[in-house]
N, C-alpha and C. Protein backbone atom coordinates (compact mmCIF):
# COMPACT_ATOMS: atom_id res chain seq x y z
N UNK A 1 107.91 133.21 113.71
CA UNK A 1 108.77 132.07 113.91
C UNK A 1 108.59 131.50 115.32
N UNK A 2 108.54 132.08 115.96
CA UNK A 2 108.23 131.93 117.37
C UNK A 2 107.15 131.20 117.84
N UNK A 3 105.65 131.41 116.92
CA UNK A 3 104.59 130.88 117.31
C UNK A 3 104.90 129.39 117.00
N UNK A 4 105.55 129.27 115.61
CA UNK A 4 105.87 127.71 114.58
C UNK A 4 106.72 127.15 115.93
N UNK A 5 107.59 127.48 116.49
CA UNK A 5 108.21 126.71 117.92
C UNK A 5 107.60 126.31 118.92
N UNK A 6 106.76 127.11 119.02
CA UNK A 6 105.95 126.73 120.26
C UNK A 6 105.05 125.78 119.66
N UNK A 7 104.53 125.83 118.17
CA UNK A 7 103.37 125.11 118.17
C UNK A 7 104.27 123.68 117.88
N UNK A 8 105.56 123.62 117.40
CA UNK A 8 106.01 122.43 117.11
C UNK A 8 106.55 121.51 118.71
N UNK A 9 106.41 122.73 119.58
CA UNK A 9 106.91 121.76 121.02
C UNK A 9 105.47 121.26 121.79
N UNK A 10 104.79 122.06 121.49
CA UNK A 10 103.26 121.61 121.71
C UNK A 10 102.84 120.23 121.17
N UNK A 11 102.78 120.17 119.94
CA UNK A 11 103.01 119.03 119.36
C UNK A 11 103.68 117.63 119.94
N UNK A 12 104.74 118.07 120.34
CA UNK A 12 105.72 117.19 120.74
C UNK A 12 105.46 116.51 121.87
N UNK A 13 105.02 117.53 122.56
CA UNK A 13 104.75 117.05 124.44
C UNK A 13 103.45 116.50 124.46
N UNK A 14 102.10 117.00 123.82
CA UNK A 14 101.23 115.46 123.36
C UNK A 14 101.75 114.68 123.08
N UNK A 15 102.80 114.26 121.94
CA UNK A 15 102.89 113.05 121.29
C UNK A 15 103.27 112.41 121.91
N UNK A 16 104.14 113.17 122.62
CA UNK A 16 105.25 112.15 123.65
C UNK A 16 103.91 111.92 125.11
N UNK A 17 103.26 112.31 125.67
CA UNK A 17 102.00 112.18 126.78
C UNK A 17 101.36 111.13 126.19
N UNK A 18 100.89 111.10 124.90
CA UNK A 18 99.90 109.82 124.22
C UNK A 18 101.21 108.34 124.30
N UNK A 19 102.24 108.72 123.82
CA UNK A 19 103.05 107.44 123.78
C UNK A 19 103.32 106.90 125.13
N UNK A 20 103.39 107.87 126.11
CA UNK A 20 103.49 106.67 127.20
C UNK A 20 102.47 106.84 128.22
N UNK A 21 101.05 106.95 127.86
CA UNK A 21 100.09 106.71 128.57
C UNK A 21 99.24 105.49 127.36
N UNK A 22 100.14 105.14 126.62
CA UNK A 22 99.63 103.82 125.66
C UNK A 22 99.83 102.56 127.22
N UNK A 23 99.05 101.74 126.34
CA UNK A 23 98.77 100.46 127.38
C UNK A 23 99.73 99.36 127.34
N UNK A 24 100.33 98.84 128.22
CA UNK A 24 101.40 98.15 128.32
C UNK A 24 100.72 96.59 127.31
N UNK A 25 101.60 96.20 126.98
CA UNK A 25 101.49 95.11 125.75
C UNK A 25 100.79 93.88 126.06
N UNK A 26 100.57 93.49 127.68
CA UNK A 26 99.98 92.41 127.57
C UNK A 26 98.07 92.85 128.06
N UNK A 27 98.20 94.01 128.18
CA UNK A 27 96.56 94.56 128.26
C UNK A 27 95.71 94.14 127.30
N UNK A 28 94.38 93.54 126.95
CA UNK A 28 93.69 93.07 125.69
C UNK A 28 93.16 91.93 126.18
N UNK A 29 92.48 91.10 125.41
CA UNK A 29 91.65 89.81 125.44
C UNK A 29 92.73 88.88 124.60
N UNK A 30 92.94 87.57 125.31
CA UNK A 30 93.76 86.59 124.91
C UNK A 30 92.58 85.41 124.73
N UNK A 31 92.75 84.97 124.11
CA UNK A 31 91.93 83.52 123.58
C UNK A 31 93.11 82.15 124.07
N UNK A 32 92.18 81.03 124.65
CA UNK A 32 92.70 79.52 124.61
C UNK A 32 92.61 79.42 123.57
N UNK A 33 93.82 78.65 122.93
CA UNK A 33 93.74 78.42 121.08
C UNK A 33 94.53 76.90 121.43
N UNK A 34 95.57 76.56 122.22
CA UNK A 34 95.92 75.11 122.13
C UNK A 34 95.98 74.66 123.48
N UNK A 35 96.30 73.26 123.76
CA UNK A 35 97.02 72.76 125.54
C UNK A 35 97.82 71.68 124.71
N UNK A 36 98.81 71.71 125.32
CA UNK A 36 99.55 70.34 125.63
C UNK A 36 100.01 69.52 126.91
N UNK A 37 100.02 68.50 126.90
CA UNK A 37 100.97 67.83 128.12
C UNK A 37 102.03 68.62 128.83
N UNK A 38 102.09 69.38 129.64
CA UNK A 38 103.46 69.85 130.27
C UNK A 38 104.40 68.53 129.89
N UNK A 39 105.73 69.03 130.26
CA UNK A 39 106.96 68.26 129.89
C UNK A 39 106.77 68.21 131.70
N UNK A 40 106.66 68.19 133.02
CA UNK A 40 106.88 68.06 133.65
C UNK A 40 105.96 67.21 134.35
N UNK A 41 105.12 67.07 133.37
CA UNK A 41 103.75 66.00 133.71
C UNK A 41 104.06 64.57 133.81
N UNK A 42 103.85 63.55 135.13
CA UNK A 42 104.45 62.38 135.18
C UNK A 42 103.38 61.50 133.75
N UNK A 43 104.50 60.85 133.10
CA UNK A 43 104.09 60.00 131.70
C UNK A 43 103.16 59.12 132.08
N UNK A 44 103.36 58.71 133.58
CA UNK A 44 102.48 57.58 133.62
C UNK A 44 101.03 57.68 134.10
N UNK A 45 101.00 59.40 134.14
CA UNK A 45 99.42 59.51 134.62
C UNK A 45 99.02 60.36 133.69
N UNK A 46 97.57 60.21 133.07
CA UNK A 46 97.10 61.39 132.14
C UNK A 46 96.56 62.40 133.09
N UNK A 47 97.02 63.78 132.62
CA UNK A 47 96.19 64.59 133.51
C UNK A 47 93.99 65.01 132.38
N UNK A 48 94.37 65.23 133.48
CA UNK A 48 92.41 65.40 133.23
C UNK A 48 92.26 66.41 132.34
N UNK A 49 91.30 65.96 131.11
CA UNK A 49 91.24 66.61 130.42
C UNK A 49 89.74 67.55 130.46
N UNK A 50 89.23 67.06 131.36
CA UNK A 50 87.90 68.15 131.85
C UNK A 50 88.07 69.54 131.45
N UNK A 51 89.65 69.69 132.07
CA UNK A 51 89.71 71.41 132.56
C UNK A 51 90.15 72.14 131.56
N UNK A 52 90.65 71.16 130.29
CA UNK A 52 91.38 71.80 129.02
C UNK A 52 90.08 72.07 128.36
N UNK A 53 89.08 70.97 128.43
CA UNK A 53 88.35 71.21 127.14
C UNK A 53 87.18 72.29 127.93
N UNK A 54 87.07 72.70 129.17
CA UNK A 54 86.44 73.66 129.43
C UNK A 54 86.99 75.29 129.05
N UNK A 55 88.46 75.36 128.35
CA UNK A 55 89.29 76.28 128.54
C UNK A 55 89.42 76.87 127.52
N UNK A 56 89.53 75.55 126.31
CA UNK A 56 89.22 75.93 124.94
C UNK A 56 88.56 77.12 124.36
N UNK A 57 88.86 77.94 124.09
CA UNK A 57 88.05 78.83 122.93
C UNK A 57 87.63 79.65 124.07
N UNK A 58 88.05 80.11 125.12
CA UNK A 58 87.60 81.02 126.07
C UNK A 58 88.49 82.11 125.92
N UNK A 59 87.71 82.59 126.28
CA UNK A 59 89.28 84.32 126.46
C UNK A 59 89.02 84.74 127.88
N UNK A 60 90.18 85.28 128.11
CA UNK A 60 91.21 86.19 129.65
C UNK A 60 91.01 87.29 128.86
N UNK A 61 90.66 88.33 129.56
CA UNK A 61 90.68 89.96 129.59
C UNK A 61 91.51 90.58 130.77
N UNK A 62 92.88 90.59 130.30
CA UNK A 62 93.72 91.97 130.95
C UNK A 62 93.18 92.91 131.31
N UNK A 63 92.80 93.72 132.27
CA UNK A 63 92.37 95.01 132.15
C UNK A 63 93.39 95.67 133.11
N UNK A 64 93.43 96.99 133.30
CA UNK A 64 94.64 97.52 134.11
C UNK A 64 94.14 97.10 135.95
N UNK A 65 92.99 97.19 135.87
CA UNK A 65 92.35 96.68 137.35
C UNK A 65 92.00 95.59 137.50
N UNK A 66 91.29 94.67 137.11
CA UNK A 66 91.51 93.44 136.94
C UNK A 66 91.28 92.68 135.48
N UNK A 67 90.79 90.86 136.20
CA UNK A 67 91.27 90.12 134.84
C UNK A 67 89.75 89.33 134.99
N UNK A 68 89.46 89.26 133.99
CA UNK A 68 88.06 88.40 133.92
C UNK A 68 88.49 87.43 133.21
N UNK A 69 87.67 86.44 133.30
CA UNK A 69 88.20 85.19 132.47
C UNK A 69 87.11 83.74 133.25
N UNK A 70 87.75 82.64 132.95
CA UNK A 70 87.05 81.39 133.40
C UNK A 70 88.34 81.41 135.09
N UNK A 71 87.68 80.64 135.20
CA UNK A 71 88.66 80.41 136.65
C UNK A 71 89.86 79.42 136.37
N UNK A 72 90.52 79.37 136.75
CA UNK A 72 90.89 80.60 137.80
C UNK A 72 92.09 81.39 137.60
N UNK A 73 91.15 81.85 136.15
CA UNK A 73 91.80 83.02 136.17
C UNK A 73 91.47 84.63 136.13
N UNK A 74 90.42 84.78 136.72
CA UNK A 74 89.55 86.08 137.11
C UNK A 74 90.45 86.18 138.42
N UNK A 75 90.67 87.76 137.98
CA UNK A 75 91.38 88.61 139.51
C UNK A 75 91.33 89.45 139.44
N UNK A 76 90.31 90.16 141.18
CA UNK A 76 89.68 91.57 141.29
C UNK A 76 90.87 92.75 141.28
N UNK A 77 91.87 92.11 141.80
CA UNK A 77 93.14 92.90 141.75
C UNK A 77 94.30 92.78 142.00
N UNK A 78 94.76 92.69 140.48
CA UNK A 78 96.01 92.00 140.13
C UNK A 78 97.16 93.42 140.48
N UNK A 79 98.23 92.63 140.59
CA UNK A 79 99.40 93.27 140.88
C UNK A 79 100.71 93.04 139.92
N UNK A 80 100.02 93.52 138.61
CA UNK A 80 101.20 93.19 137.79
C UNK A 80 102.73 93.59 137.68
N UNK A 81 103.66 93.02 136.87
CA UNK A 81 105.01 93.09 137.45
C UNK A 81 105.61 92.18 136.19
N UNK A 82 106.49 92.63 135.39
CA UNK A 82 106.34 92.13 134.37
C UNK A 82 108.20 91.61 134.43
N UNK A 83 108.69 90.95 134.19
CA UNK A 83 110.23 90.09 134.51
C UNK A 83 110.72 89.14 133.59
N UNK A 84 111.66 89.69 133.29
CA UNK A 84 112.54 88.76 132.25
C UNK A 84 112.67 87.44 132.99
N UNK A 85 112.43 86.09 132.27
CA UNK A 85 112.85 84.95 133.40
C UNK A 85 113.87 84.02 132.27
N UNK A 86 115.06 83.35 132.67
CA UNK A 86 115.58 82.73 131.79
C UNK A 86 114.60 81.30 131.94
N UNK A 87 114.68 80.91 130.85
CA UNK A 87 113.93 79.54 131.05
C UNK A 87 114.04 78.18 131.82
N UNK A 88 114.85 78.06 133.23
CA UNK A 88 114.93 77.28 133.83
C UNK A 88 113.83 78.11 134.99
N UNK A 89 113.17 79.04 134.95
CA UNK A 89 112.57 79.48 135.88
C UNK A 89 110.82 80.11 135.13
N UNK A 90 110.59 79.61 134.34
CA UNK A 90 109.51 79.40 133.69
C UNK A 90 108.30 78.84 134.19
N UNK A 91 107.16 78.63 134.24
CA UNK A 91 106.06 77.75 134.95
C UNK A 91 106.99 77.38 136.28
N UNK A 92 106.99 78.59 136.91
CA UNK A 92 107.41 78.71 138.35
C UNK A 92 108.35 77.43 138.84
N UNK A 93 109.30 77.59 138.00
CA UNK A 93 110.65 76.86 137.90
C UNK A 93 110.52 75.06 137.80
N UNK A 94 110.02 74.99 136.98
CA UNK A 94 109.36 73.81 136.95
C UNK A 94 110.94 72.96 135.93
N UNK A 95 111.34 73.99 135.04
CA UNK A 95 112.15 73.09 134.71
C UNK A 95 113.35 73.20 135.41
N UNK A 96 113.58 74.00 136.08
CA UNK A 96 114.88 74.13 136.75
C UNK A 96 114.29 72.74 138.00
N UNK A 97 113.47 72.53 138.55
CA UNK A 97 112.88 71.34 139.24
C UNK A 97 113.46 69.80 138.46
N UNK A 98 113.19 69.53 137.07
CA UNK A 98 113.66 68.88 136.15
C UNK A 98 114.80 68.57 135.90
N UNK A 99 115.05 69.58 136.16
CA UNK A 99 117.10 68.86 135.68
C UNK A 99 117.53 68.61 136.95
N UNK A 100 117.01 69.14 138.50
CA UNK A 100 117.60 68.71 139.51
C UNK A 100 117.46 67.32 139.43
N UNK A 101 116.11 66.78 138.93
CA UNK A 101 116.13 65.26 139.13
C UNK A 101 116.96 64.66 138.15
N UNK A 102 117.06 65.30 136.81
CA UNK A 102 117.64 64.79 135.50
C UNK A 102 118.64 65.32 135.21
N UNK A 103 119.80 65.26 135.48
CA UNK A 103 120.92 66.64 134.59
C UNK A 103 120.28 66.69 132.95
N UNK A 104 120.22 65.73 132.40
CA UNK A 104 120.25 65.81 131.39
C UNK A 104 118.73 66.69 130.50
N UNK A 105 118.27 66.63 131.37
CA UNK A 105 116.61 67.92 131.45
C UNK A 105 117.23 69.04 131.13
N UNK A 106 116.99 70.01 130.08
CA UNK A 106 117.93 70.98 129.51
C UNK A 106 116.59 72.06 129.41
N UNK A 107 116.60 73.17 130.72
CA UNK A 107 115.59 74.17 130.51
C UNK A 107 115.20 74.73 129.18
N UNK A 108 116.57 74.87 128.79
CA UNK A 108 116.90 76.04 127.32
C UNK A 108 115.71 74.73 126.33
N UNK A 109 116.25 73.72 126.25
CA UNK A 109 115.27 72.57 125.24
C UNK A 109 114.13 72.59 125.28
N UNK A 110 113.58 72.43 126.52
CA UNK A 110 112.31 72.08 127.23
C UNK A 110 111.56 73.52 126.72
N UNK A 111 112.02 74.75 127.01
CA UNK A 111 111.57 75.93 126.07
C UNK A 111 110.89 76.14 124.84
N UNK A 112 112.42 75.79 124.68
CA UNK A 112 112.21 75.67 123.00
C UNK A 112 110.83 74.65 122.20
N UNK A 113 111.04 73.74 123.19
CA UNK A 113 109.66 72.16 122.88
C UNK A 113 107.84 73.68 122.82
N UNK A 114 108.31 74.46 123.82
CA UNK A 114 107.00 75.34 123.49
C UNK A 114 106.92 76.69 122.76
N UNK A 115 108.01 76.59 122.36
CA UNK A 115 108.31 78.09 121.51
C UNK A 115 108.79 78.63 121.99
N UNK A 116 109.62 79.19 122.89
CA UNK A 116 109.73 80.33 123.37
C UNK A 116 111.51 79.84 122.51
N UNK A 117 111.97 81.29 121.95
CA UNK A 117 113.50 81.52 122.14
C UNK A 117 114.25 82.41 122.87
N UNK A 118 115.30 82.02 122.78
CA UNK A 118 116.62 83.32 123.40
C UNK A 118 116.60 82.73 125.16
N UNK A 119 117.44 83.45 125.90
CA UNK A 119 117.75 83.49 126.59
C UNK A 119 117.19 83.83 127.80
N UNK A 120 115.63 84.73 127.48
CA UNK A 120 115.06 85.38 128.61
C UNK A 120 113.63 85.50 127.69
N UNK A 121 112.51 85.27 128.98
CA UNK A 121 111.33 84.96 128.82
C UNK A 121 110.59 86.03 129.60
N UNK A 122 110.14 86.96 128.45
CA UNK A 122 109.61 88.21 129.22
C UNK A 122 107.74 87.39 129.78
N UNK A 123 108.05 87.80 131.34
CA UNK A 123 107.16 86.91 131.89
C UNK A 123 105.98 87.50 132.74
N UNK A 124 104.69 88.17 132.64
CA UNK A 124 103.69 88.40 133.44
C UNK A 124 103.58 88.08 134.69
N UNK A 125 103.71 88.46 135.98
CA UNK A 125 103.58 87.87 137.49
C UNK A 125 102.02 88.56 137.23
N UNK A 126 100.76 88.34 137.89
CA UNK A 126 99.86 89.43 138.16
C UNK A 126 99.44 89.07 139.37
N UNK A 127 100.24 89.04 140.18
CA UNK A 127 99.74 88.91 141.92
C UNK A 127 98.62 88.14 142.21
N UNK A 128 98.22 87.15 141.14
CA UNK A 128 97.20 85.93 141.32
C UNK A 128 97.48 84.97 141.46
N UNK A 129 96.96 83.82 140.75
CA UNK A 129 97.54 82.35 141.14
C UNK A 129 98.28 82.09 139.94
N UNK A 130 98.11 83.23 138.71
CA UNK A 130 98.94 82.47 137.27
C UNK A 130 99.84 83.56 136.81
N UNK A 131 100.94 82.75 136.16
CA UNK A 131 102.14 83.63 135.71
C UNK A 131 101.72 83.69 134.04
N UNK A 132 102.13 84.76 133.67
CA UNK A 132 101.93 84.55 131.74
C UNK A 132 103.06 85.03 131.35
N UNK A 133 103.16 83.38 130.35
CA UNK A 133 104.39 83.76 129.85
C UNK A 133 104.60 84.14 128.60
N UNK A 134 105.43 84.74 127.71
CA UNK A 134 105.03 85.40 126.20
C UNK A 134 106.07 84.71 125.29
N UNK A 135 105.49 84.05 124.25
CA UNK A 135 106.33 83.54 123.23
C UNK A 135 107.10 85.00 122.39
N UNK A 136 105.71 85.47 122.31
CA UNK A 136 105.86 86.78 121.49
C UNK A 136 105.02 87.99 121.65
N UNK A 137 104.62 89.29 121.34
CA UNK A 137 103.72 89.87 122.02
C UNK A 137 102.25 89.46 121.66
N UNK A 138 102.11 88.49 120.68
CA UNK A 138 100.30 88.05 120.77
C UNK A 138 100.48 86.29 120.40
N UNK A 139 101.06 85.89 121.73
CA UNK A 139 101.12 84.61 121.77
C UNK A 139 101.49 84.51 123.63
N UNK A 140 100.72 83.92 124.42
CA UNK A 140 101.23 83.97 125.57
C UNK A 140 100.97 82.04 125.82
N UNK A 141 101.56 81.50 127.05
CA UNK A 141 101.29 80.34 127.69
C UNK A 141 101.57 80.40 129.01
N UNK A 142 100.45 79.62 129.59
CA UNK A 142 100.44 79.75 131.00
C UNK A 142 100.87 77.64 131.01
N UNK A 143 100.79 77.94 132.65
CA UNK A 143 100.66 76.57 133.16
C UNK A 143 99.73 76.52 134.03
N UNK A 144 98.81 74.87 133.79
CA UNK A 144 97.89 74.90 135.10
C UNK A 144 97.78 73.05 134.98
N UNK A 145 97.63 72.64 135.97
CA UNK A 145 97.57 71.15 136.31
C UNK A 145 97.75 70.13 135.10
N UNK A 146 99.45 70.69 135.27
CA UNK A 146 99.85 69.56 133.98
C UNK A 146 99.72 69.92 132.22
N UNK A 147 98.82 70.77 132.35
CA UNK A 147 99.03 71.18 130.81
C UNK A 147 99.63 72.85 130.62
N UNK A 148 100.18 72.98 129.09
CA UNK A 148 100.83 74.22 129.08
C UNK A 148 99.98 74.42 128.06
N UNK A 149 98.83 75.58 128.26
CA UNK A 149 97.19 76.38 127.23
C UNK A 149 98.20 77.41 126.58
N UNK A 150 98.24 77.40 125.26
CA UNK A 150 98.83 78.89 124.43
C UNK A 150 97.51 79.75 124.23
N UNK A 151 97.18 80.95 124.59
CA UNK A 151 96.87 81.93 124.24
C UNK A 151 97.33 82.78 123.14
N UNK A 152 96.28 83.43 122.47
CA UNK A 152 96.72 84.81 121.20
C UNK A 152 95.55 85.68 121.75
N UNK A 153 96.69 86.38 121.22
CA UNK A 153 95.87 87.72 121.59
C UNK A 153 94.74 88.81 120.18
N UNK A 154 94.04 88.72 120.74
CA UNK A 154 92.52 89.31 119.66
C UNK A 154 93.02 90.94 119.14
C-alpha cells in the first residue's frame, strides 16, 4: 500500500511540474488576418495603406526570449508583463484620449466596435514598442499608425 502512495504522489508532483512549466497563452505564432481604420484616426486623413498591406498574411512569433516578426515588431528582448486594462486604456489610452475631447466617446463602445467584451482587457506589455491586446486567447489586436491589425493565433 505504501508503494501505490508514493507512486500516486509521484504522479502528482510531475503533473502538477508539467502544468505550470506549460507556456503562458500568448507564446505561439499569430498571423495578420484583418486592419481597420482606428476609431481614433482623424476622418479627414486616410492613413497609408503601404504598411497594412505589407502586414497582411505575415505572422509575429512569441517566443519566451524574443519576438520575430516584420517590423516593428521583432524584439531581441522583450519584457513581458501581462495586465488587465479596462478599455478606456487600450491602444495606450487612446480612447480614454477620446472622450477627453468628446464626452460622448464611450471607451466601453469604441471596444466593443473591435470585439473585445467585459470590463477588462487582458493586455500584453512586451517591453517593445507594441502592446497586444486579446479579444480572446487566439485572437489578439494591436495598434500601429492609425490602423487596429487583428491577429489569430496558428
Amino acid at each position: 500500500m505504501k508503494i501505490a502512495g508514493t507512486v500516486c504522489l509521484l504522479i502528482s508532483v510531475v503533473a502538477a511540474g508539467t502544468a505550470a512549466a506549460a507556456d503562458p497563452f500568448y507564446i505561439g505564432t499569430w498571423t495578420f488576418t484583418a486592419a481597420v481604420v482606428a476609431p481614433w484616426a482623424d476622418p479627414q486623413r486616410k492613413p497609408d495603406s503601404a504598411e497594412r498591406e505589407r502586414l497582411m498574411g505575415k505572422a509575429v512569433v512569441l517566443k519566451a526570449g524574443d519576438i520575430s516578426g516584420p517590423r516593428p515588431f521583432a524584439c531581441a528582448k522583450p519584457q513581458y508583463k501581462v495586465i488587465d486594462y479596462g478599455p478606456d486604456m487600450i491602444f495606450q489610452g487612446a480612447f480614454d484620449e477620446m472622450q477627453r475631447v468628446d464626452k460622448k466617446s464611450d471607451p466601453k463602445a469604441l471596444a466593443a466596435s473591435l470585439g473585445f467584451t467585459g470590463a477588462t482587457i487582458k493586455t500584453l506589455e512586451t517591453g517593445c514598442e507594441i502592446d497586444v491586446h486579446f479579444v480572446d486567447g487566439a485572437t489578439a489586436e494591436v495598434g500601429l499608425n492609425n490602423y487596429v491589425y487583428t491577429l489569430k493565433k496558428r
